[in-house]
C-alpha atoms as a PDB file:
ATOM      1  CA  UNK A   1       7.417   5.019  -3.880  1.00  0.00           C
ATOM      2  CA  UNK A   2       4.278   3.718  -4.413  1.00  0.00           C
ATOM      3  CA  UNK A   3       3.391  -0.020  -3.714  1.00  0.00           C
ATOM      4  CA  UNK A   4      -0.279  -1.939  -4.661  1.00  0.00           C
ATOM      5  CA  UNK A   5      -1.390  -4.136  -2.249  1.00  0.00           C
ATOM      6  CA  UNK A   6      -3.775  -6.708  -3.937  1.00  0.00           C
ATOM      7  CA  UNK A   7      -5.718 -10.083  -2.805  1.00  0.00           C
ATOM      8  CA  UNK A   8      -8.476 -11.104  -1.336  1.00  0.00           C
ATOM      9  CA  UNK A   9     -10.076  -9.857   2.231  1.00  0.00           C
ATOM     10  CA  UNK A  10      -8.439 -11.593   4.894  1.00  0.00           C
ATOM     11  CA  UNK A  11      -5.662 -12.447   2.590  1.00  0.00           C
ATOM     12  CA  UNK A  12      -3.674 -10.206   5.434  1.00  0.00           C
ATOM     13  CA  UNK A  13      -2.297  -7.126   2.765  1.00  0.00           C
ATOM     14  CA  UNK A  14      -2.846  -4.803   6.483  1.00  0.00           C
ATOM     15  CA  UNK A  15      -1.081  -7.413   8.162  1.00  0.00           C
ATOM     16  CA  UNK A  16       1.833  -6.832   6.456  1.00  0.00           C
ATOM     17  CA  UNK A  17       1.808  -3.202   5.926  1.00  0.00           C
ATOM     18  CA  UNK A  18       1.154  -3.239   9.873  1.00  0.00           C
ATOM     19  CA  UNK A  19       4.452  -5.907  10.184  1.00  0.00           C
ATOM     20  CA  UNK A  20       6.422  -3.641   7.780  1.00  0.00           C
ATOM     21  CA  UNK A  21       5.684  -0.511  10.198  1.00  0.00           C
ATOM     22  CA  UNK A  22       6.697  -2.239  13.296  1.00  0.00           C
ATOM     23  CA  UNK A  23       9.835  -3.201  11.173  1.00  0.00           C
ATOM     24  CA  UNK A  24      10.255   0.579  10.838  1.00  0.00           C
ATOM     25  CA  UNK A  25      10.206   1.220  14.678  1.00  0.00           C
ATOM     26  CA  UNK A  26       6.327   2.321  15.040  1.00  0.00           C
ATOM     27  CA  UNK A  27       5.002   1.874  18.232  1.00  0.00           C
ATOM     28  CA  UNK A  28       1.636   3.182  18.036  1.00  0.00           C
ATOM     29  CA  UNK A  29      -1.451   1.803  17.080  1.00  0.00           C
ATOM     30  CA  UNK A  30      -1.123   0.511  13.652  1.00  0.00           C
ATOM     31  CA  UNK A  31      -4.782   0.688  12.198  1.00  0.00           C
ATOM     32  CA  UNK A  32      -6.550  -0.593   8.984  1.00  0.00           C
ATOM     33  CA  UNK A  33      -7.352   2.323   6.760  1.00  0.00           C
ATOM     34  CA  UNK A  34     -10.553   0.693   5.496  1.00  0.00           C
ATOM     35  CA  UNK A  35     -13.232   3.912   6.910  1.00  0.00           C
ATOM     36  CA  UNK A  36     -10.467   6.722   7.174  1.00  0.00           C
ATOM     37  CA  UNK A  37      -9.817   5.618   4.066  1.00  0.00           C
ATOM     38  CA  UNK A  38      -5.798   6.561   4.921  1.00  0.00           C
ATOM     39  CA  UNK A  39      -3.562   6.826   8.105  1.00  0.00           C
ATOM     40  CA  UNK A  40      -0.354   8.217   8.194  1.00  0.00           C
ATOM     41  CA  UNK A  41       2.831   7.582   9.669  1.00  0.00           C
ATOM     42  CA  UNK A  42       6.348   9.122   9.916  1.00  0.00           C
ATOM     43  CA  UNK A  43       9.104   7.323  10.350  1.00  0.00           C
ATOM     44  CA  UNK A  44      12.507   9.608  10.902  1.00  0.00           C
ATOM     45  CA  UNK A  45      12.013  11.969   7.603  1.00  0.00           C
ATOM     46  CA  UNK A  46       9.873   9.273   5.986  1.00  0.00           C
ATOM     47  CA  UNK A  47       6.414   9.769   5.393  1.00  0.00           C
ATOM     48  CA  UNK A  48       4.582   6.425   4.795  1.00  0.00           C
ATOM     49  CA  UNK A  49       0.329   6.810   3.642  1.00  0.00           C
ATOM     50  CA  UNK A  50      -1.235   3.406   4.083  1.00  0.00           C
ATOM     51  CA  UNK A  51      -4.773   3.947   2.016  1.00  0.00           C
ATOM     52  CA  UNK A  52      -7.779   1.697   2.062  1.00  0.00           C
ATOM     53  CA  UNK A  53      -9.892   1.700  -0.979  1.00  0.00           C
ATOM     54  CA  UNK A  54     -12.132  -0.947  -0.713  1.00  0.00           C
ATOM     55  CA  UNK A  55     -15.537   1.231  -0.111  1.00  0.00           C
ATOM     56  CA  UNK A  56     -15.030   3.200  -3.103  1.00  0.00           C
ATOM     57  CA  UNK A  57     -17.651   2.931  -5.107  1.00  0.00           C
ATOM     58  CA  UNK A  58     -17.000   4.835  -7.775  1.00  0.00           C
ATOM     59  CA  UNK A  59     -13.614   5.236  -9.597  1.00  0.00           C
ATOM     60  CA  UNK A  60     -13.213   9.168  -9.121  1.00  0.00           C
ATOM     61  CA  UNK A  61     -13.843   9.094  -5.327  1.00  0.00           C
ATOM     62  CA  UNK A  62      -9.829   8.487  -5.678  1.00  0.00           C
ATOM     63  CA  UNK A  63      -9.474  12.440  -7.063  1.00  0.00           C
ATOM     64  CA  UNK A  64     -12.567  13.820  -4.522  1.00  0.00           C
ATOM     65  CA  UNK A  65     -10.928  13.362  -1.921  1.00  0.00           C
ATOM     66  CA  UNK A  66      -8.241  15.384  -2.504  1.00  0.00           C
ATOM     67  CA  UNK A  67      -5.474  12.304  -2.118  1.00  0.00           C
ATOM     68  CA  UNK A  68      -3.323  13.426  -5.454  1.00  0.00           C
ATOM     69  CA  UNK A  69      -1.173  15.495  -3.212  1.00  0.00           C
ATOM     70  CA  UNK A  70      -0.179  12.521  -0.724  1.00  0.00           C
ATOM     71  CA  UNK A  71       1.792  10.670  -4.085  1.00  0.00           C
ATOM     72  CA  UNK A  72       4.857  12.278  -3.951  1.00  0.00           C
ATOM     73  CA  UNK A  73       8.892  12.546  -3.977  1.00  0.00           C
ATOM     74  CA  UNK A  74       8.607  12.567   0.096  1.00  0.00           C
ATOM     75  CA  UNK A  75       6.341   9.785   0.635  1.00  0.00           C
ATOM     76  CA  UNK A  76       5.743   5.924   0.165  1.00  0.00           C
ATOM     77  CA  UNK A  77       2.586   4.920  -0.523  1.00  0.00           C
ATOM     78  CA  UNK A  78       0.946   1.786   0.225  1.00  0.00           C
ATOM     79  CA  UNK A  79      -2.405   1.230  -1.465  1.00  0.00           C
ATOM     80  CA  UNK A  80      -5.182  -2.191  -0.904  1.00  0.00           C
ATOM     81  CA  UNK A  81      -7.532  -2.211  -3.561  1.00  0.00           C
ATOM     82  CA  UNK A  82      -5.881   0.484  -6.230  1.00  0.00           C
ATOM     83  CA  UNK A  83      -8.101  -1.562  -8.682  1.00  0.00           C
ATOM     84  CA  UNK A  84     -11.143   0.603  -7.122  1.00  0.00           C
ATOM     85  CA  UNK A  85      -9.438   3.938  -7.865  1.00  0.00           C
ATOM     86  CA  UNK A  86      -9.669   3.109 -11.698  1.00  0.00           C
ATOM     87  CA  UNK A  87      -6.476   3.949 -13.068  1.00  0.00           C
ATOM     88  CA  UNK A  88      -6.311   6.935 -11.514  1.00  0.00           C
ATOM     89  CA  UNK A  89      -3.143   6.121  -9.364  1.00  0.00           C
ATOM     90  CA  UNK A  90      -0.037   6.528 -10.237  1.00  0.00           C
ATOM     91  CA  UNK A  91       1.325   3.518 -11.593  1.00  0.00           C
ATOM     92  CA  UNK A  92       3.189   1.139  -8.796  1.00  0.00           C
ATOM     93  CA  UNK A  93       6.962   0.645  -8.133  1.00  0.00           C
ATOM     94  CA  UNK A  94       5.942  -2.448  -6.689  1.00  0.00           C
ATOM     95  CA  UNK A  95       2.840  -4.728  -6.530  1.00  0.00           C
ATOM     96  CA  UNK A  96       2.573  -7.368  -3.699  1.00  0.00           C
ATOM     97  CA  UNK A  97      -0.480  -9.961  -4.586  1.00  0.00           C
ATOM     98  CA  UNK A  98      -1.533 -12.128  -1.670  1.00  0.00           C
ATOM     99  CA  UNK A  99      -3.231 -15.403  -1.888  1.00  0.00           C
ATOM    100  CA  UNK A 100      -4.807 -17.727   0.688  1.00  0.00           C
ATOM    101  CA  UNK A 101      -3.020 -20.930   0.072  1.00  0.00           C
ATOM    102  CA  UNK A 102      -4.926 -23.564   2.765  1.00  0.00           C
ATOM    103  CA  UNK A 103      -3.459 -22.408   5.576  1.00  0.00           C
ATOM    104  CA  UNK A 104      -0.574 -20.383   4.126  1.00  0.00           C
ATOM    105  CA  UNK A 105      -0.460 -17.009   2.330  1.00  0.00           C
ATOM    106  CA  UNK A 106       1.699 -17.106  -1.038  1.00  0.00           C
ATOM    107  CA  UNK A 107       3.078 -13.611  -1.931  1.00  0.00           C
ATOM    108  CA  UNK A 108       4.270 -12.588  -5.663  1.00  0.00           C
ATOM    109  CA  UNK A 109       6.367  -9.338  -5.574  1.00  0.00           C
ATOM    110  CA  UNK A 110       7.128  -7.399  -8.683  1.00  0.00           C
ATOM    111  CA  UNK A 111       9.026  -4.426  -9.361  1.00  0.00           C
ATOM    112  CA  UNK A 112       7.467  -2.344 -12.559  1.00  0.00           C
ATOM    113  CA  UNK A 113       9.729   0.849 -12.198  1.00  0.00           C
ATOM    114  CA  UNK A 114      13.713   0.803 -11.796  1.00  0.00           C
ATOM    115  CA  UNK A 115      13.040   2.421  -8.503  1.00  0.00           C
ATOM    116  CA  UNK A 116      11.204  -0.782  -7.436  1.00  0.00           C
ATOM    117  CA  UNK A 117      13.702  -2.815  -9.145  1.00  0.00           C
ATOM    118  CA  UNK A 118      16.618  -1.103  -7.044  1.00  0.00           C
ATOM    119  CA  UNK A 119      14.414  -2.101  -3.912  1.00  0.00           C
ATOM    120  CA  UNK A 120      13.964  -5.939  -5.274  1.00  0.00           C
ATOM    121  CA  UNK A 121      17.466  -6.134  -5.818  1.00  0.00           C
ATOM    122  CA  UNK A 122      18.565  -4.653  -2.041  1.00  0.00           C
ATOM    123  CA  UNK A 123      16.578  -7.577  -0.860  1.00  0.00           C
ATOM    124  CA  UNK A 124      18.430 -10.413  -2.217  1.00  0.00           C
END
């Protein structure tokens, strides 16, 4: 599964992905990606890549460092700032957009594959 994290900075998108984890049972250190560029978790026999690709400079940084292999069957995928990978990703089962609203966030989910449909729909 692969799920686009977009707003703003400080809009919290590792916020969540950090309350999601704890959700999931991690206990360790939940850190923002944005220098690594990713940090992975496993959760029982789920593998979870949070990436960070707000220094990329260039869209083809995405395939240079060797991340193709990561988006797979096996794994979910969280990406902030897909926008600087250029279209290069694979295309999202979900996209989460954050806003600052005030003092509130506002969150739009949408599902663009069936697979993120099926998870939309498991929600409700």
């Amino acid at each position: 599964m692969v799920i686009y994290l977009r707003g703003d900075l400080g809009a919290g998108k590792t916020t969540l992905v950090r309350g999601l984890l704890r959700a999931l049972g991690v206990t360790e250190r939940v850190k923002s990606p944005t220098y690594t560029l990713v940090e992975p978790y496993v959760v029982s026999k789920l593998y979870l890549y949070h990436f960070d690709f707000y220094r990329f400079s260039r869209s083809d940084e995405w395939m240079e460092a060797g991340f193709r292999d990561y988006f797979n069957r096996e794994s979910v995928c969280l990406v902030e700032w897909p926008e600087k990978a250029g279209g290069q990703l694979p295309a999202p089962d979900l996209g989460i957009v954050m806003e600052v609203d005030g003092n509130a966030r506002r969150i739009t989910v949408s599902a663009d594959t069936e697979a993120g449909q099926t998870c939309l729909a498991r929600l409700h």
